[in-house]
PDB file of N, CA and C in Angstrom:
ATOM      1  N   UNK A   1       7.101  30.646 -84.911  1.00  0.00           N
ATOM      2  CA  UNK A   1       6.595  31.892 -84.342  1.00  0.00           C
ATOM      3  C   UNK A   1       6.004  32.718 -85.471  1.00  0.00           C
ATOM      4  N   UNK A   2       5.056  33.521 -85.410  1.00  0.00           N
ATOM      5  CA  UNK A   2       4.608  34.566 -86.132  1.00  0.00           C
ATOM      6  C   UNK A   2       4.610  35.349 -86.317  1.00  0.00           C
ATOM      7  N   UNK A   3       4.271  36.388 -87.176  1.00  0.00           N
ATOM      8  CA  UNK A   3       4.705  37.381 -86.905  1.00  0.00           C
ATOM      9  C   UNK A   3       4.507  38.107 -86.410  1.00  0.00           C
ATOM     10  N   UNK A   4       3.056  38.050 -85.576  1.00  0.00           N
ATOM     11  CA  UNK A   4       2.888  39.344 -84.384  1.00  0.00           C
ATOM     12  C   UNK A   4       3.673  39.087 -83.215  1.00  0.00           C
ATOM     13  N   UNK A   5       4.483  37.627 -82.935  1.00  0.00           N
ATOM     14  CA  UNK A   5       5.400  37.503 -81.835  1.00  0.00           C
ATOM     15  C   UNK A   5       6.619  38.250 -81.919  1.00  0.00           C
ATOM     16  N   UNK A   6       7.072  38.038 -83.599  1.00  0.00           N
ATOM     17  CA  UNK A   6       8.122  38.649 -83.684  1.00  0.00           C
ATOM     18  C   UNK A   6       7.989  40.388 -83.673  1.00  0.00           C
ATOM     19  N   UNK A   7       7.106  40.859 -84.359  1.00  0.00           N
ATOM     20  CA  UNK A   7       7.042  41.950 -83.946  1.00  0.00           C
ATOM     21  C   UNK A   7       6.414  42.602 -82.370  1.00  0.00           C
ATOM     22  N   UNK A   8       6.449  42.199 -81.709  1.00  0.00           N
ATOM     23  CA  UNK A   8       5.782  42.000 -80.190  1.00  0.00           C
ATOM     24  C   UNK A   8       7.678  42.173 -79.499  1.00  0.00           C
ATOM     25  N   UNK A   9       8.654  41.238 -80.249  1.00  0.00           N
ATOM     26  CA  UNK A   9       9.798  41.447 -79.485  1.00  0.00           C
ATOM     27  C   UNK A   9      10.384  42.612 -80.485  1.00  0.00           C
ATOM     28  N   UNK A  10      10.457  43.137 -81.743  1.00  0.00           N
ATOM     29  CA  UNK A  10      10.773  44.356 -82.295  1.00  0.00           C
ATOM     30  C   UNK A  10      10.379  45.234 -81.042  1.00  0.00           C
ATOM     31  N   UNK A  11       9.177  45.352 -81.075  1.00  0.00           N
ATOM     32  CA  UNK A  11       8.804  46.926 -80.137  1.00  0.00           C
ATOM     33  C   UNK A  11       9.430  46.469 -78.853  1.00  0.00           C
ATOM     34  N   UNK A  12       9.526  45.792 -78.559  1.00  0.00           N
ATOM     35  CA  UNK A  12      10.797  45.214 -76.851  1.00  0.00           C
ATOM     36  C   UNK A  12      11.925  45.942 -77.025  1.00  0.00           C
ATOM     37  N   UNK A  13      12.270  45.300 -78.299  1.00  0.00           N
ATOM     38  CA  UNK A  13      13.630  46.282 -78.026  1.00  0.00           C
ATOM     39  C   UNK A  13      13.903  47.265 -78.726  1.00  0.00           C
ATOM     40  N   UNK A  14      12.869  47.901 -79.174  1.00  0.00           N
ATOM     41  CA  UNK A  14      12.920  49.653 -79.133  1.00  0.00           C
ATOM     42  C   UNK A  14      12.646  50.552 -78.809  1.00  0.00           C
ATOM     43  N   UNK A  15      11.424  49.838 -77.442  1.00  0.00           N
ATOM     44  CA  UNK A  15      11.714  51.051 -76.184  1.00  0.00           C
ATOM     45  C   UNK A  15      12.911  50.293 -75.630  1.00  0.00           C
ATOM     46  N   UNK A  16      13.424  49.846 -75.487  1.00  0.00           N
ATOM     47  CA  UNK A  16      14.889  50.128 -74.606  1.00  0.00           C
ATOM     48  C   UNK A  16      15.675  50.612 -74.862  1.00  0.00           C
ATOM     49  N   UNK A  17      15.816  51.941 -76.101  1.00  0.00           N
ATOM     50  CA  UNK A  17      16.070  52.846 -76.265  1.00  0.00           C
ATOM     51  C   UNK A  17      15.978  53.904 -74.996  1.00  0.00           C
ATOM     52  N   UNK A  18      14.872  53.132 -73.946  1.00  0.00           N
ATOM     53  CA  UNK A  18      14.566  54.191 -72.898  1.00  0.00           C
ATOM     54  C   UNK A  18      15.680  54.413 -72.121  1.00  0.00           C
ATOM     55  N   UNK A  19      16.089  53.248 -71.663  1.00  0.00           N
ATOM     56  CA  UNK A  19      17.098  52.605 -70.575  1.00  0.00           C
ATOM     57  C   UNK A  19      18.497  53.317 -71.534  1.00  0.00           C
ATOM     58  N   UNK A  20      18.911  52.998 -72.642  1.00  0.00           N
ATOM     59  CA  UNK A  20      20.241  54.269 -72.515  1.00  0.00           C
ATOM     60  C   UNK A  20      19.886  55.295 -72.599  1.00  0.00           C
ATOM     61  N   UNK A  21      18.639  55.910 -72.697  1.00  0.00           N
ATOM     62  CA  UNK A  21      18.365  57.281 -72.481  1.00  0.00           C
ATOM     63  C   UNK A  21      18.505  58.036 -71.400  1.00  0.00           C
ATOM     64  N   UNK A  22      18.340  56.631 -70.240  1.00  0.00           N
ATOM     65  CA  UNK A  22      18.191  57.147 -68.743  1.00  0.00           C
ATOM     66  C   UNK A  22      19.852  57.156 -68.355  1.00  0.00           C
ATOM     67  N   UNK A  23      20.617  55.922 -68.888  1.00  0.00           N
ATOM     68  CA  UNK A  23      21.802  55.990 -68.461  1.00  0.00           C
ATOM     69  C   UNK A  23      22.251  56.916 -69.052  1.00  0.00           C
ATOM     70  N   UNK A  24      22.447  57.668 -70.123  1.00  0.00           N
ATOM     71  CA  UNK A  24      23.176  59.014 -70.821  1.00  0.00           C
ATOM     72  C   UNK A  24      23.143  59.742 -70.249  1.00  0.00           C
ATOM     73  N   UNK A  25      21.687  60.147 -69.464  1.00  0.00           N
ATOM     74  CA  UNK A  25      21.088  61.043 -68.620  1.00  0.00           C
ATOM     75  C   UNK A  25      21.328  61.508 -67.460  1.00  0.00           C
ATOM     76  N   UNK A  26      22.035  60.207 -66.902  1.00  0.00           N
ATOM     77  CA  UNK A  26      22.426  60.567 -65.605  1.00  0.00           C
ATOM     78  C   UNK A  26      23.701  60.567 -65.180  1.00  0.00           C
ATOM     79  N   UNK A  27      24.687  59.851 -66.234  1.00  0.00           N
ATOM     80  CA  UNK A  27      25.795  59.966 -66.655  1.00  0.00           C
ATOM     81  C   UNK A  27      26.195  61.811 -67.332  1.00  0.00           C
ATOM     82  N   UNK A  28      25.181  62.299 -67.801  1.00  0.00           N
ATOM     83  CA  UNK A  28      25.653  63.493 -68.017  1.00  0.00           C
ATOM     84  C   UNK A  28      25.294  64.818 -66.888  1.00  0.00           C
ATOM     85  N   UNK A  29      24.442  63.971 -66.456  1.00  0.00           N
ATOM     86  CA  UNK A  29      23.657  65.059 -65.103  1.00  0.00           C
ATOM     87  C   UNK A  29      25.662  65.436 -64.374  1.00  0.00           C
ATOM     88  N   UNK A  30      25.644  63.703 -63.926  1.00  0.00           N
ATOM     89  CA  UNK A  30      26.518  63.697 -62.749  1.00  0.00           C
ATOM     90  C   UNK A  30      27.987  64.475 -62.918  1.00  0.00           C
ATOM     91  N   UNK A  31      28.233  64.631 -64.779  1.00  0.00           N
ATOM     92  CA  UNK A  31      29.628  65.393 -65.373  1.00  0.00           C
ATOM     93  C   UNK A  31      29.233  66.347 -65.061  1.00  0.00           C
ATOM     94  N   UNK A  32      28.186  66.911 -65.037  1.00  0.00           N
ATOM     95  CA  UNK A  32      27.826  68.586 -65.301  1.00  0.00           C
ATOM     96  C   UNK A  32      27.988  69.198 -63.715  1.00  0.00           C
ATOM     97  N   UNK A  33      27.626  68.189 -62.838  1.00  0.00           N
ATOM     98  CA  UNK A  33      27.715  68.492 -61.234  1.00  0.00           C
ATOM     99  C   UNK A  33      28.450  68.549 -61.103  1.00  0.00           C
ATOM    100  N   UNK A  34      29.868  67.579 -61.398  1.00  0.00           N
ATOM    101  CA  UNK A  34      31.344  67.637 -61.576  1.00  0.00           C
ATOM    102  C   UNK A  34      31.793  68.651 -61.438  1.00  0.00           C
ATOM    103  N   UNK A  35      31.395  69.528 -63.136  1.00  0.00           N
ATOM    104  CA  UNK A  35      32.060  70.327 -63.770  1.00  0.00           C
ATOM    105  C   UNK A  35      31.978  71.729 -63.032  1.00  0.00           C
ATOM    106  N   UNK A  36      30.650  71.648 -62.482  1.00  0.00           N
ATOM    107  CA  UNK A  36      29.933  72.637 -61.615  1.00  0.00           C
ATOM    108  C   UNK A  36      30.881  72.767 -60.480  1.00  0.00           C
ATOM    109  N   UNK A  37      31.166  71.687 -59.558  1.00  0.00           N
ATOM    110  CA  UNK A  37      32.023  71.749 -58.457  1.00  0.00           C
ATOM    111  C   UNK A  37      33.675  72.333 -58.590  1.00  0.00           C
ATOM    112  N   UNK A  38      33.630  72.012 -59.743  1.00  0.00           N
ATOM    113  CA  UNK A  38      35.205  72.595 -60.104  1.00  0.00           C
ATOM    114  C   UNK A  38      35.396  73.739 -60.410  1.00  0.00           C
ATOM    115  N   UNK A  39      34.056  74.351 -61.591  1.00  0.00           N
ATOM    116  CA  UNK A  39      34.154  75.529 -61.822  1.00  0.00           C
ATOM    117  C   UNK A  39      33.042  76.441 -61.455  1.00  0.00           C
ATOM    118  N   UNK A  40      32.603  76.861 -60.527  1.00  0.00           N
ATOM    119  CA  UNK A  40      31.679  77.449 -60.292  1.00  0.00           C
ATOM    120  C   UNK A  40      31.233  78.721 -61.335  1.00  0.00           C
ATOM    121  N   UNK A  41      31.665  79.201 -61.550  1.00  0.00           N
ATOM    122  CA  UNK A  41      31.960  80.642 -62.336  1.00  0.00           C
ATOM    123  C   UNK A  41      31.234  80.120 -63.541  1.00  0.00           C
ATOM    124  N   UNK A  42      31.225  78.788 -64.277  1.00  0.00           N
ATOM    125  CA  UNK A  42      31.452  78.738 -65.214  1.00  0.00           C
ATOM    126  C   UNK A  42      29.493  77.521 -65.501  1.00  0.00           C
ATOM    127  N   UNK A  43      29.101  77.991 -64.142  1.00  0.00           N
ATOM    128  CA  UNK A  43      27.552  77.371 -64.224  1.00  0.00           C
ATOM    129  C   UNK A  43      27.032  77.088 -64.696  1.00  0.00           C
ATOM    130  N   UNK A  44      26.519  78.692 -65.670  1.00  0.00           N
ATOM    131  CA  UNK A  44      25.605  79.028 -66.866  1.00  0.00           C
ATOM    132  C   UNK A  44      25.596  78.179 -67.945  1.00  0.00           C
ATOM    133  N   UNK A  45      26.960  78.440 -68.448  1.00  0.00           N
ATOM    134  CA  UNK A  45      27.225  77.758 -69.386  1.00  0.00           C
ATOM    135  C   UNK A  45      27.453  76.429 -69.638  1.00  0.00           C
ATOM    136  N   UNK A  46      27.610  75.667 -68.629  1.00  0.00           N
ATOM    137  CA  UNK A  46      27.726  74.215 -68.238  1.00  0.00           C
ATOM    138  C   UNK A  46      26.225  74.167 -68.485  1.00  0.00           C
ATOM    139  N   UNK A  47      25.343  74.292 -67.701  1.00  0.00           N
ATOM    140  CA  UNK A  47      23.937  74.252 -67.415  1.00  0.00           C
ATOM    141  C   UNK A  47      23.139  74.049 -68.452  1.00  0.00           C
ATOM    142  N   UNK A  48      23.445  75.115 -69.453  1.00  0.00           N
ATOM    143  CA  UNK A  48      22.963  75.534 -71.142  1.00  0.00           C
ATOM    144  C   UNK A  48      22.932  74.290 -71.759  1.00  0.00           C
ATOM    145  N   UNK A  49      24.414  73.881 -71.953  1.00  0.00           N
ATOM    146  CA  UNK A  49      25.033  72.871 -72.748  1.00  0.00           C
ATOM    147  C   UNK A  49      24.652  71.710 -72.257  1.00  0.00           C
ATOM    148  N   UNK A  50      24.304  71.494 -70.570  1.00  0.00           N
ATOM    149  CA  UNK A  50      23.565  70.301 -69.900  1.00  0.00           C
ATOM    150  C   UNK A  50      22.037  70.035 -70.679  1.00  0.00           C
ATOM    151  N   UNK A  51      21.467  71.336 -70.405  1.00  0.00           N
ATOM    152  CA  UNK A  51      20.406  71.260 -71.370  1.00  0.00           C
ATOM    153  C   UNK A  51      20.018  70.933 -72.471  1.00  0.00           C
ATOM    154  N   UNK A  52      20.900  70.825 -73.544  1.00  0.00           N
ATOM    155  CA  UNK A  52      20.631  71.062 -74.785  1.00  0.00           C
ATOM    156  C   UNK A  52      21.192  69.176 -75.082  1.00  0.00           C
ATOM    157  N   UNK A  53      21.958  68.892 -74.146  1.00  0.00           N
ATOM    158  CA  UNK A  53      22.499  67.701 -74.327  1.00  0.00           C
ATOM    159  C   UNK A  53      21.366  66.275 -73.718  1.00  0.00           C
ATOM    160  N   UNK A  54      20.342  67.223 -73.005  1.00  0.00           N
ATOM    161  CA  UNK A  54      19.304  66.103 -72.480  1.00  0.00           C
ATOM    162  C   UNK A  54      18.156  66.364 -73.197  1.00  0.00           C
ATOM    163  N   UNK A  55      18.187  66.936 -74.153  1.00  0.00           N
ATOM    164  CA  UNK A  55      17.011  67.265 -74.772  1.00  0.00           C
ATOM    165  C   UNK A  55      17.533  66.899 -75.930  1.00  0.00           C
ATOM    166  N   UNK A  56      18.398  66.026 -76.504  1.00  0.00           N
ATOM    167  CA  UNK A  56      18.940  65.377 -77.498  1.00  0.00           C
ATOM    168  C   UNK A  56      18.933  64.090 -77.142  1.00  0.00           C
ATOM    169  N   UNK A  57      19.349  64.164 -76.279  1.00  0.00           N
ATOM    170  CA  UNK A  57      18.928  62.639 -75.607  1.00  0.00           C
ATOM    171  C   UNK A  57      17.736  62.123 -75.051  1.00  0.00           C
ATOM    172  N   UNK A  58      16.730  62.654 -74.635  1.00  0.00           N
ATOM    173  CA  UNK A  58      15.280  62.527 -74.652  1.00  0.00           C
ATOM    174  C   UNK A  58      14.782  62.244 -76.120  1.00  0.00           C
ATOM    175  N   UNK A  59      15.357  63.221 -77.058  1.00  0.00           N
ATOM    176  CA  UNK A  59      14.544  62.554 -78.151  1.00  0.00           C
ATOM    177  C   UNK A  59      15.000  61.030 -79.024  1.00  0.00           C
ATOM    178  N   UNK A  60      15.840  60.830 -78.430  1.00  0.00           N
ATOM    179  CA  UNK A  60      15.847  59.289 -78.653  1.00  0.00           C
ATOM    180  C   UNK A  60      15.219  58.354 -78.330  1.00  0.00           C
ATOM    181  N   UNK A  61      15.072  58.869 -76.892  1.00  0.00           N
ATOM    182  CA  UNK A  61      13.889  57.842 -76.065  1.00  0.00           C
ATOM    183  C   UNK A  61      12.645  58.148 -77.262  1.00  0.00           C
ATOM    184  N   UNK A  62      12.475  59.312 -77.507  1.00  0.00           N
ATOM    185  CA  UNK A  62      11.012  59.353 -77.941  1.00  0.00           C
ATOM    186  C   UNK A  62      10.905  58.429 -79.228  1.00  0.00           C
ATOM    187  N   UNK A  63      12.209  58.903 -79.607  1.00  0.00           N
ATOM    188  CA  UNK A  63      11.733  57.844 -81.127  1.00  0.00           C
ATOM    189  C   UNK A  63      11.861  56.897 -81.327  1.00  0.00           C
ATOM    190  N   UNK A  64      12.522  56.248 -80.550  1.00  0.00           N
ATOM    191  CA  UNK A  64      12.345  54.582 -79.671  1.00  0.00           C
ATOM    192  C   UNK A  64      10.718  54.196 -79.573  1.00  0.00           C
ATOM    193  N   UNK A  65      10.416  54.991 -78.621  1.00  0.00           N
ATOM    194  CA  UNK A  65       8.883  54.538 -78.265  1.00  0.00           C
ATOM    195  C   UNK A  65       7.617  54.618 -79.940  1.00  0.00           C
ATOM    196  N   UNK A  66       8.256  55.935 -80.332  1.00  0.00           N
ATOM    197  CA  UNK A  66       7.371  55.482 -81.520  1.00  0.00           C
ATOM    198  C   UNK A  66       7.482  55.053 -82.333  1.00  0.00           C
ATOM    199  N   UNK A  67       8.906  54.039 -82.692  1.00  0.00           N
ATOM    200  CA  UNK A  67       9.115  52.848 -83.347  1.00  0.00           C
ATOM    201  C   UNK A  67       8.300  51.940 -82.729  1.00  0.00           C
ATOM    202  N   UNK A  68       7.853  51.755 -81.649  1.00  0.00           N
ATOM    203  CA  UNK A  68       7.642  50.811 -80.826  1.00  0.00           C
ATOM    204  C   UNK A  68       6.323  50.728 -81.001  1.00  0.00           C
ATOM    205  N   UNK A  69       5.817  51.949 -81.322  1.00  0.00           N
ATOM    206  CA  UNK A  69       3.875  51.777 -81.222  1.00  0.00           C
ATOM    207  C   UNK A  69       3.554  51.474 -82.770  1.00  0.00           C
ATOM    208  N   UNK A  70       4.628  52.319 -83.963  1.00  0.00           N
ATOM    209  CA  UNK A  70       4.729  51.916 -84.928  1.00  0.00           C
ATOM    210  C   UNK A  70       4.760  50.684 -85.294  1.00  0.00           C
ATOM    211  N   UNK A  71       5.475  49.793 -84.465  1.00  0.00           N
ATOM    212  CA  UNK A  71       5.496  48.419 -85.258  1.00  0.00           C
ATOM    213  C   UNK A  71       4.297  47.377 -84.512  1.00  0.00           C
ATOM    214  N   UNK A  72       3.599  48.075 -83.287  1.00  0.00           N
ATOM    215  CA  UNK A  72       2.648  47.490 -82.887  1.00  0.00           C
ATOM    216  C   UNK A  72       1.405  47.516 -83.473  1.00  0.00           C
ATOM    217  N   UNK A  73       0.849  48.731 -83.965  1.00  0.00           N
ATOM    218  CA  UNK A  73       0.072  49.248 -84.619  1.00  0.00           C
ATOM    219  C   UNK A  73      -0.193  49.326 -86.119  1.00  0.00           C
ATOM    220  N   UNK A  74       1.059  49.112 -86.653  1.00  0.00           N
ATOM    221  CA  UNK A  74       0.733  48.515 -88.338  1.00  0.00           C
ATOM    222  C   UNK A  74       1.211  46.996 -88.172  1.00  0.00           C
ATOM    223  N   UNK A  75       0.212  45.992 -88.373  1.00  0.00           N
ATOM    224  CA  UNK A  75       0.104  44.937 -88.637  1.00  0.00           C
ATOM    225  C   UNK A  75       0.368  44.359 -89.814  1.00  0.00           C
ATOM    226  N   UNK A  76       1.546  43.125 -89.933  1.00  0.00           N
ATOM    227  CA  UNK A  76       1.825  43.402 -90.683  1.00  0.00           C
ATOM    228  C   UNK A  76       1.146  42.007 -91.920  1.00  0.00           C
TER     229      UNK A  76
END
């Protein structure tokens, strides 16, 4: 194999960085609904911290993907 095959399966599996991005994602959605149902009062602040926790986790996906164009795009 060569090496644009091998790097062809590099960028494979560094967007699938996407896929635990999505599972983190919805795994934390569904705690926060949880947490929501139990404590109502306590929304805001669940909500905040929901936020800040998917926008940490989005940027993984992202830098997954631009490992991914990275290793497509410099030839090596």
């Amino acid at each position: 194999m060569d090496a644009s095959g091998l790097i062809a399966i590099a960028a494979g599996i560094a967007v699938l960085t996407g896929l635990g991005a999505a599972l983190g994602m919805g795994i934390a959605a569904g705690k926060a609904v949880e947490a929501i149902g139990r404590q109502p009062e306590a929304s805001g602040k669940i909500s905040s911290t929901l936020l800040l926790a998917l926008a940490i986790i989005e940027s993984t996906a992202i830098y997954g993907f631009v490992i991914a164009l990275i290793l497509i795009f410099t030839k090596a």
